[in-house]
Protein backbone atom coordinates (compact mmCIF):
# COMPACT_ATOMS: atom_id res chain seq x y z
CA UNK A 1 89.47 97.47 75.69
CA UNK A 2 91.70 99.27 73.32
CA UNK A 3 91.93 98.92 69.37
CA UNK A 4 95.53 97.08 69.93
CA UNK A 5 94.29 94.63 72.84
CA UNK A 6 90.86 93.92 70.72
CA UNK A 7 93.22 93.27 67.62
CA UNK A 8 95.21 90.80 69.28
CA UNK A 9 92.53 88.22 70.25
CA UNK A 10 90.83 87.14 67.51
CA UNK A 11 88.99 85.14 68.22
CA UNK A 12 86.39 87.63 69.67
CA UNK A 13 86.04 88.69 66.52
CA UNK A 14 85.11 85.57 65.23
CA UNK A 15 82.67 84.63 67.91
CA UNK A 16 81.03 88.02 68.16
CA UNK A 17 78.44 86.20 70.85
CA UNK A 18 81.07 84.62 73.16
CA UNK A 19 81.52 86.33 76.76
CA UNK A 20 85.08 84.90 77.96
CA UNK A 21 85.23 84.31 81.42
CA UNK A 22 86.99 81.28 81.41
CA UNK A 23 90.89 82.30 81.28
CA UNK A 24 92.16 81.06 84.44
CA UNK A 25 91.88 77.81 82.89
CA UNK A 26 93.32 79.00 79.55
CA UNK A 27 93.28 82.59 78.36
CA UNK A 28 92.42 83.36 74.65
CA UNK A 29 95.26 83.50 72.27
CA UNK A 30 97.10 86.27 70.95
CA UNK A 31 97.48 86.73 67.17
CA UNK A 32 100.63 88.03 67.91
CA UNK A 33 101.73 85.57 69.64
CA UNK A 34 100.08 83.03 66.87
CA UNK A 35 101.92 85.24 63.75
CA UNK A 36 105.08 84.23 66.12
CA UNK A 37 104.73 80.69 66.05
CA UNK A 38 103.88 80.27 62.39
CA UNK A 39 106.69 82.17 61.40
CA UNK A 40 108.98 79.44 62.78
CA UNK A 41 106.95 76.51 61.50
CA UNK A 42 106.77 78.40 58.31
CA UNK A 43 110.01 79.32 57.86
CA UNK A 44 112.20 77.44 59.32
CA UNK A 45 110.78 74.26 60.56
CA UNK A 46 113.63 72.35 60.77
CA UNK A 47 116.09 70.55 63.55
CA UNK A 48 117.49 73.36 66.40
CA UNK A 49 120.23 72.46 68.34
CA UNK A 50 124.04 72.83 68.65
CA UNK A 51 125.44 70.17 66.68
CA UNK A 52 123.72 71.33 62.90
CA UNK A 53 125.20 74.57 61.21
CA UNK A 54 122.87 74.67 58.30
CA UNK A 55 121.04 77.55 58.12
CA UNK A 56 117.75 76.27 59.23
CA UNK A 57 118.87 75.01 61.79
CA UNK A 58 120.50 78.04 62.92
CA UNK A 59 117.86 80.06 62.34
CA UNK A 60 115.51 77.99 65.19
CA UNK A 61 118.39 77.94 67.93
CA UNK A 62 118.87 82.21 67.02
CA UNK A 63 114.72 81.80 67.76
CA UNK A 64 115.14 79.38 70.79
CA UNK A 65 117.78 81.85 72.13
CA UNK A 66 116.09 84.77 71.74
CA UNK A 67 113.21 83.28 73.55
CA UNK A 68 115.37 82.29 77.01
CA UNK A 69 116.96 85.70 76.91
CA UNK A 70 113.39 87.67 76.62
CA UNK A 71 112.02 86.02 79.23
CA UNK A 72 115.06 85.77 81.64
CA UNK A 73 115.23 89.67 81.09
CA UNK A 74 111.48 90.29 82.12
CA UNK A 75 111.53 87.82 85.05
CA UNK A 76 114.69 88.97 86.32
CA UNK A 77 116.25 85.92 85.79
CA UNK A 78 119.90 84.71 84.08
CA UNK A 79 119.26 82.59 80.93
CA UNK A 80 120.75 79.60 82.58
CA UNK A 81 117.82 79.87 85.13
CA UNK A 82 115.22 79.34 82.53
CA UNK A 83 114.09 75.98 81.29
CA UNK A 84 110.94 75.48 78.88
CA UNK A 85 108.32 72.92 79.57
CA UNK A 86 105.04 72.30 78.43
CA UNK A 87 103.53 74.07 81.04
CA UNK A 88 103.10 74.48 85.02
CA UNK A 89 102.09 70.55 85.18
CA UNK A 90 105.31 69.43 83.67
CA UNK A 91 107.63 71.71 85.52
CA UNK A 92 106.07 70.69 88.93
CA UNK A 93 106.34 67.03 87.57
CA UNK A 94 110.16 67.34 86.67
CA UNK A 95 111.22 69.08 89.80
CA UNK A 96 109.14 66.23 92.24
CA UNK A 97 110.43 63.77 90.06
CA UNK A 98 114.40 65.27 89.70
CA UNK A 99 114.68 66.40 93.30
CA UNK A 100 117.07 64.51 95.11
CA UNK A 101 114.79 63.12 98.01
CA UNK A 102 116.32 60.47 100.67
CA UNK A 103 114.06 57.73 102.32
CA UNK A 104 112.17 59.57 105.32
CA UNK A 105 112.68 63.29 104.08
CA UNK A 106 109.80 65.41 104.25
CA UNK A 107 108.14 67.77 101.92
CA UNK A 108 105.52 70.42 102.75
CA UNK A 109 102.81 71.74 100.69
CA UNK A 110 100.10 74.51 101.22
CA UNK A 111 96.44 73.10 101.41
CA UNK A 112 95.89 75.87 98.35
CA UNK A 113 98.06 73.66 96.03
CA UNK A 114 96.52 72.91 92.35
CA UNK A 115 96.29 69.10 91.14
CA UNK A 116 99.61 70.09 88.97
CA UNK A 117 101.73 70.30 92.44
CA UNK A 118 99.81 68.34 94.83
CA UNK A 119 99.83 64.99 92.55
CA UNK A 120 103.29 64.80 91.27
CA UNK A 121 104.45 65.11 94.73
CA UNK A 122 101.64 63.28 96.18
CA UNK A 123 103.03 60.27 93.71
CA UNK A 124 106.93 60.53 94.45
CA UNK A 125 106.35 60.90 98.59
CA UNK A 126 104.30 57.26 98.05
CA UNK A 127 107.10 55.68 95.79
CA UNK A 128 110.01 56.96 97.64
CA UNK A 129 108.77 56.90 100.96
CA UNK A 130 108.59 60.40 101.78
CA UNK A 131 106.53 62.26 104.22
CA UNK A 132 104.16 64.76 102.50
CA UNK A 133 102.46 66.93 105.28
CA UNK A 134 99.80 69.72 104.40
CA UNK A 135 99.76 73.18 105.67
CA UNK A 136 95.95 74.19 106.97
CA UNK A 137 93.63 76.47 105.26
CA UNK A 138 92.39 79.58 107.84
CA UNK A 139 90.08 82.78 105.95
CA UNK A 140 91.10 81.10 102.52
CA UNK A 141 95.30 81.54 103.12
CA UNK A 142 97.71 78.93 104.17
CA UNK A 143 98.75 79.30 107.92
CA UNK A 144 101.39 80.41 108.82
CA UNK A 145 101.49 79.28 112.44
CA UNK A 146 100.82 75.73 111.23
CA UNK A 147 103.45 75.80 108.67
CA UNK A 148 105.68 76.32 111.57
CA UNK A 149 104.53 73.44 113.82
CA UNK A 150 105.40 71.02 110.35
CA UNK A 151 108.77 71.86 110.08
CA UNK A 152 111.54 69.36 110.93
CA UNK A 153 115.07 68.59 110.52
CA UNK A 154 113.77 66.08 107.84
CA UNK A 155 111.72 68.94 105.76
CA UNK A 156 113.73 69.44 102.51
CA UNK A 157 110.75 70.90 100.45
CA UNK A 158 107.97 73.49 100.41
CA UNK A 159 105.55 74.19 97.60
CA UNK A 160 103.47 76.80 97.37
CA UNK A 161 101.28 79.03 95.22
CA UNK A 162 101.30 82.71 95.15
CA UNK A 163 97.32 82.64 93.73
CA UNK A 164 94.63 79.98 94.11
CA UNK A 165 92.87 79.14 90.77
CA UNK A 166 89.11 78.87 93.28
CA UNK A 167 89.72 81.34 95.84
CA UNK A 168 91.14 84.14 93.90
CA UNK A 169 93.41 86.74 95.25
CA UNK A 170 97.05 85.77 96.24
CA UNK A 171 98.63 84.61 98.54
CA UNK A 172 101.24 86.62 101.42
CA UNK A 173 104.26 84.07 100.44
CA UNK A 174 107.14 85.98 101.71
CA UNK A 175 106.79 84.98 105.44
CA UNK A 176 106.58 81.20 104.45
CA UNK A 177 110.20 81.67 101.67
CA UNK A 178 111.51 83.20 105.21
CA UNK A 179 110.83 80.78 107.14
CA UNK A 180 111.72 78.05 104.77
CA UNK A 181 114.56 79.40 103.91
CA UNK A 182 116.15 80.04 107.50
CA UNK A 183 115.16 76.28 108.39
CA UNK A 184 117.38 74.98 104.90
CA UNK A 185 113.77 74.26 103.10
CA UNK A 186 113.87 74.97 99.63
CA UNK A 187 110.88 76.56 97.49
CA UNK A 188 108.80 75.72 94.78
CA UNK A 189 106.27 78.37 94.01
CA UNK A 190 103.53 78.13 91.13
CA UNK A 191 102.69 81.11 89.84
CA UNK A 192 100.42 80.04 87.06
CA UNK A 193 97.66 82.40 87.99
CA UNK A 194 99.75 85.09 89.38
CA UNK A 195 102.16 85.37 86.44
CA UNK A 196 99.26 86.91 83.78
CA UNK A 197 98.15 90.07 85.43
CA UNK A 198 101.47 90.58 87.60
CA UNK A 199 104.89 91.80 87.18
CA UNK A 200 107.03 88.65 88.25
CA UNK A 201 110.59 89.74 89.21
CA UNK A 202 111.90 86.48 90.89
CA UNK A 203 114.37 88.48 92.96
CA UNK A 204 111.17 89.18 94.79
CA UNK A 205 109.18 86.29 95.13
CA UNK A 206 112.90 84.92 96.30
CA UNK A 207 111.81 80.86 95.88
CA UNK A 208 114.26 78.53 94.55
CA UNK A 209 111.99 77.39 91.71
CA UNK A 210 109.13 79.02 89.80
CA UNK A 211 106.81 77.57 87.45
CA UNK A 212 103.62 79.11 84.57
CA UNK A 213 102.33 78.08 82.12
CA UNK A 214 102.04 79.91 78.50
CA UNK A 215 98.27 79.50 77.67
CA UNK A 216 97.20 81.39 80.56
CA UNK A 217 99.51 84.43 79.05
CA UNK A 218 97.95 84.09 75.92
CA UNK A 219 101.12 82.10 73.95
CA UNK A 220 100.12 78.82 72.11
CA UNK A 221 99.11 75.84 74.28
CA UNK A 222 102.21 73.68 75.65
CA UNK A 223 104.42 76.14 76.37
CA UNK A 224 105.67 77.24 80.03
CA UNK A 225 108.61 78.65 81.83
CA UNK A 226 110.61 76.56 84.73
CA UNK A 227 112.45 79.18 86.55
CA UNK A 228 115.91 77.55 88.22
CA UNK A 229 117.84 79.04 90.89
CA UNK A 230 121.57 78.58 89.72
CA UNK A 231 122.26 76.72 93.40
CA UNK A 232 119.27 74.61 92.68
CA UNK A 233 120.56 72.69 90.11
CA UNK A 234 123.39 71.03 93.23
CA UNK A 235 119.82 69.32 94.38
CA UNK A 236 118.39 68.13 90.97
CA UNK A 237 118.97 64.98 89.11
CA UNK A 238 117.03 65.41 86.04
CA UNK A 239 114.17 63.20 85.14
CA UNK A 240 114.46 64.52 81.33
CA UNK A 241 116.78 62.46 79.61
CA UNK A 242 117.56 61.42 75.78
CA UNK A 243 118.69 63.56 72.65
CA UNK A 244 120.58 66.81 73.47
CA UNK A 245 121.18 66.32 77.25
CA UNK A 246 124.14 64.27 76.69
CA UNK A 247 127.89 65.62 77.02
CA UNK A 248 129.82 62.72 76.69
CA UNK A 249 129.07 58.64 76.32
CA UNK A 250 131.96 56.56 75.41
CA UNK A 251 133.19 52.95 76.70
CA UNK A 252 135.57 52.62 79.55
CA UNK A 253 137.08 49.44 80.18
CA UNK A 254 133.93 47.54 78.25
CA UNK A 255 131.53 49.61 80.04
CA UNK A 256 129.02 52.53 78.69
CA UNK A 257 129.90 55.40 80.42
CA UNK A 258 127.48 58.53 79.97
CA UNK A 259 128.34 62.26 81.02
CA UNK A 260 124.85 64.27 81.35
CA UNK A 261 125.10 68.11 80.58
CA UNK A 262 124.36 70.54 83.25
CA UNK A 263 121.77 73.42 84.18
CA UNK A 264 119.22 73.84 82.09
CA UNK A 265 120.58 71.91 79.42
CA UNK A 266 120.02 68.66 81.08
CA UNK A 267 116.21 69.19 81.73
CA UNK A 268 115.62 70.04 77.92
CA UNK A 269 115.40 66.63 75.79
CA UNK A 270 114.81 65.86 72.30
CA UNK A 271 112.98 68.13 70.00
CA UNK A 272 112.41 71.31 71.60
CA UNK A 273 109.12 73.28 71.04
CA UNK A 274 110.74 76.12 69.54
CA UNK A 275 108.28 77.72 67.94
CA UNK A 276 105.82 77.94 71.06
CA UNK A 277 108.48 79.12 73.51
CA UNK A 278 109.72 82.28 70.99
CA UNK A 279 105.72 82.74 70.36
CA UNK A 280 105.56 82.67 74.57
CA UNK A 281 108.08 85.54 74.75
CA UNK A 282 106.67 87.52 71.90
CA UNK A 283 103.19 87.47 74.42
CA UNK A 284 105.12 87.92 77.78
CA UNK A 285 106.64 91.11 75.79
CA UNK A 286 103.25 92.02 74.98
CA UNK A 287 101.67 91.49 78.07
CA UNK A 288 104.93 93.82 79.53
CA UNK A 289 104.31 96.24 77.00
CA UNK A 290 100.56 96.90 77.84
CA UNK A 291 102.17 97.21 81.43
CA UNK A 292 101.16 94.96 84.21
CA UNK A 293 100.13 98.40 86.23
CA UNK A 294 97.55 98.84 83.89
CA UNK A 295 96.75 95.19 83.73
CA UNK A 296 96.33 94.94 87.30
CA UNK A 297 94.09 97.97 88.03
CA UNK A 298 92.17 96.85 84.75
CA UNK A 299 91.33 93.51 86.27
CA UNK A 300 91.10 94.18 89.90
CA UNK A 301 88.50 96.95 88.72
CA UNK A 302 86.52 93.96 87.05
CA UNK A 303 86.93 91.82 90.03
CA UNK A 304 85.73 94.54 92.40
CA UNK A 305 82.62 95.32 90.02
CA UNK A 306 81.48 91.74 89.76
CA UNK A 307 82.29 91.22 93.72
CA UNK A 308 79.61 93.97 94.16
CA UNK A 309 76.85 93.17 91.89
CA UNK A 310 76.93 89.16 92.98
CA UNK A 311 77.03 90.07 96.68
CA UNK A 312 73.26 92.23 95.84
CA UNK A 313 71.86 88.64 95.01
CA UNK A 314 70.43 87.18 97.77
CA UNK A 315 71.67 83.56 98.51
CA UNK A 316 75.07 84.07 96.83
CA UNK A 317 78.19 83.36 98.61
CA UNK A 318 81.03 84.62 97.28
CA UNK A 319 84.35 82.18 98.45
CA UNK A 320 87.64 83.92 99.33
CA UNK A 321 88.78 86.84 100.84
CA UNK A 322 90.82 90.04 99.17
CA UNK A 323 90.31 88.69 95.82
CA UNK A 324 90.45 91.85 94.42
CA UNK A 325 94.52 91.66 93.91
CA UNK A 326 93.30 88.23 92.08
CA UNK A 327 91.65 88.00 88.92
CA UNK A 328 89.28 85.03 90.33
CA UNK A 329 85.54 85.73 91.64
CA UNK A 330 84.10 82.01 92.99
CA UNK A 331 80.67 81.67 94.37
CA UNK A 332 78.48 79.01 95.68
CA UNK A 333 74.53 79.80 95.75
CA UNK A 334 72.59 78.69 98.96
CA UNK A 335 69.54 78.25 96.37
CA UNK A 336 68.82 74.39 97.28
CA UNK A 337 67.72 73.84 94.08
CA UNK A 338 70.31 75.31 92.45
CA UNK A 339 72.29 73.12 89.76
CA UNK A 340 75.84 74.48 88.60
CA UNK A 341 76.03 72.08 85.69
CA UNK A 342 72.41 73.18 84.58
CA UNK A 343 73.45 76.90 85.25
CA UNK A 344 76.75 76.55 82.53
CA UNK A 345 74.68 74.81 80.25
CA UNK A 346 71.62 77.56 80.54
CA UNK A 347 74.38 80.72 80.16
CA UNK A 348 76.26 78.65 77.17
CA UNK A 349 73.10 79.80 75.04
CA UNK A 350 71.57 82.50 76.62
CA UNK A 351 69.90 85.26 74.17
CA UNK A 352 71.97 84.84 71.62
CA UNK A 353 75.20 84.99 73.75
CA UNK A 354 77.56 81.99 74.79
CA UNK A 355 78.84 83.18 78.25
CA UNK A 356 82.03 80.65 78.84
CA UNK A 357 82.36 80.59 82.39
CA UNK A 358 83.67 77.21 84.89
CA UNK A 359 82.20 75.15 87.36
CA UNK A 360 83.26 72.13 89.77
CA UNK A 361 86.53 71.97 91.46
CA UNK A 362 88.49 73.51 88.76
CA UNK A 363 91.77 70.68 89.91
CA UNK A 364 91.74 72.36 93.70
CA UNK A 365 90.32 69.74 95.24
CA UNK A 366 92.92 70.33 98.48
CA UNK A 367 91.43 73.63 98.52
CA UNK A 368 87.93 72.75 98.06
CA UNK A 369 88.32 69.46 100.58
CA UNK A 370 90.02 72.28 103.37
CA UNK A 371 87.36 74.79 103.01
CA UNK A 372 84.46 72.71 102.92
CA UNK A 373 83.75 73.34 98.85
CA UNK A 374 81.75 70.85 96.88
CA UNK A 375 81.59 72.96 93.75
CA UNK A 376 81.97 76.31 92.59
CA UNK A 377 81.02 78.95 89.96
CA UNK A 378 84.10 80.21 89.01
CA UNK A 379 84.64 83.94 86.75
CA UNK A 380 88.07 84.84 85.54
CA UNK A 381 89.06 88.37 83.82
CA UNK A 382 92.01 88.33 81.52
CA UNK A 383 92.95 92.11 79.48
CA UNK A 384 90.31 91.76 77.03
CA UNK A 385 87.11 91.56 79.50
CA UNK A 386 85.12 94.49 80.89
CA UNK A 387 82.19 95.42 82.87
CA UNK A 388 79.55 94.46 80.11
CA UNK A 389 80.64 91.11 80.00
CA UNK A 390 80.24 91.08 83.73
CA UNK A 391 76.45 92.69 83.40
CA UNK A 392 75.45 89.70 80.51
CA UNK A 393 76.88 87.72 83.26
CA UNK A 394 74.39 88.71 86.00
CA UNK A 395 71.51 89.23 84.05
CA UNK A 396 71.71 85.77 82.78
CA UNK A 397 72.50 84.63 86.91
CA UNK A 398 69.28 86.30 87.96
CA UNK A 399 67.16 85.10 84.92
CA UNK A 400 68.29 81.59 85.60
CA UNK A 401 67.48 82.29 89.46
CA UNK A 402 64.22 83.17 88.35
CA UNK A 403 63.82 79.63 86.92
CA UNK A 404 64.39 77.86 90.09
């Protein structure tokens, strides 16, 4: 780890003793991307929106702008394409819930899907009577012969992730967003675990709708991009209503009358997070900076190195299959007596070092439930992690082995 990457996460320099291996569920935050935020609160602090030409105000909206037009420019997006949320959860919540479903439609998902897609969807298919089918798991990837056999004239919808948050690796979308898209399906793709050690050019991943969050970038918590296909928005009804959403409401023959905004306007209501989405673009641009070439040979190095000193321990599984273009190693231990609550608790104070690792489902539980998982020991590298954290890693695996 360079001088400039160590200088950005403080917090390892706080807790000398931590070993990080927790950031698939929320990577450690940058300071730049910190300095960012407080500069707004700081500063500024105020009201953004259109209709307040004080200077404080203008100051957050020049912010808020500058945030959309970062990150449309290093997705490959338009600005009008880009709506902020709180993260993936929300966005997959707002497009289930703003979609404009009829009785009987159908919507597909893969049996990879995080809690944060399956649920919201899982929900509105119940309330609105829609069909929700699930595409089979075969070798840890979605299939894509099954995926054809679901398909109807009813099937309005597929969602799918282009990296599992268990299995690690990623996922061969392009043949499903084919598929889909010659059969009038349109896309949803999650990219929360992709988006932090990839280049994401949405010209490429070609889905309709793209979703990450923030914290796993290393930008303040509640913060996350919705990407929007211009033509989408013909198929969306927002959910997100109130303050700032509104073009017109008057009364028309004693009757309220209200005229919504459109695009991205009309998904963003109330107070904005301002602050967190220009801090999310100051660590996208750092992330972009650092180059995700070098991000991704950094961490599929890691994830390589850790594959291969796991696999010499006898009675450890490791689950999933070409992980090393992930930045996930998951593992299961046919040790009977082996406890994977008892195993985080012994590493979380081991020799003076607090190795931060996950266990359990980690929210997959359609992944899990397809391939047969109870619980898993999950690693995940982000830029600042290198092989030393993965040696304190095993050394404290096989002393705890030892104990059994």
């Amino acid at each position: 780890m360079n001088n400039e990457i160590k200088n950005e996460f403080i917090s390892l320099k706080l807790n000398p003793n931590i070993v990080y291996l927790d950031s698939a569920c929320s990577a450690l935050k940058m300071k730049s991307a910190v300095d960012a935020q407080n500069e707004v609160l700081i500063k500024y602090g105020s009201c953004g929106g259109e209709r307040a030409i004080h200077l404080l105000a203008r100051k957050i909206e020049e912010k808020y702008s500058n945030a959309r037009t970062n990150i449309s420019n290093l997705i490959n997006a338009k600005e009008s394409e880009i709506v902020f949320t709180s993260g993936t959860t929300e966005s997959f919540n707002i497009l289930a819930n703003s979609f404009m479903f009829k009785e009987e439609d159908e919507v597909i998902i893969s049996g990879l899907e995080h809690n944060s897609v399956f649920l919201p969807f899982y929900k509105v298919c119940l309330n609105k009577k829609i069909k929700l089918k699930i595409i089979p798991i075969k070798d840890y990837q979605p299939e894509i012969k099954e995926f054809k056999k679901l398909i109807t004239k009813k099937t309005k919808l597929l969602c799918i992730s282009k990296a599992s948050n268990i299995l690690g690796g990623t996922v061969n979308t392009d043949e499903f967003v084919y598929l889909a898209h010659k059969n009038n399906i349109k896309v949803f793709m999650d990219i929360a675990q992709y988006a932090p050690t990839h280049k994401t050019d949405v010209k490429e991943l070609k889905a309709d709708s793209i979703a990450f969050s923030g914290h796993k970038i290393g930008a303040p918590y509640g913060t996350g991009v919705l990407y929007i296909k211009d033509d989408l928005y013909d198929f969306l009804s927002s959910s997100r209503v109130g303050g700032g959403t509104i073009k017109e409401i008057k009364k028309m023959n004693g009757i309220i009358k209200v005229k919504f905004l459109e695009g991205y306007k009309s998904f963003e209501a109330g107070i904005q997070n301002y602050s967190g989405a220009y801090a999310m673009s100051i660590a996208y641009e750092k992330l972009n900076k650092i180059g995700f070439k070098n991000i991704r040979n950094h961490i599929s190095e890691l994830v390589s190195f850790a594959k291969e000193e796991l696999l010499k321990i006898k009675g450890i599984k490791i689950i999933g299959k070409d992980i090393e273009n992930g930045s996930i190693v998951s593992f299961i231990s046919e040790n009977k007596n082996f406890s994977n609550p008892d195993f985080a608790l012994f590493i979380s104070n081991y020799k003076g070092k607090n190795i931060a690792v996950r266990y359990g489902r980690m929210c997959a539980d359609l992944a899990c439930i397809n391939c047969n998982i109870n619980s898993a020991i999950r690693l995940s590298f982000f830029i600042y992690n290198n092989k030393e954290d993965v040696d304190i890693f095993i050394t404290a695996l096989k002393n705890y082995l030892k104990t059994l």
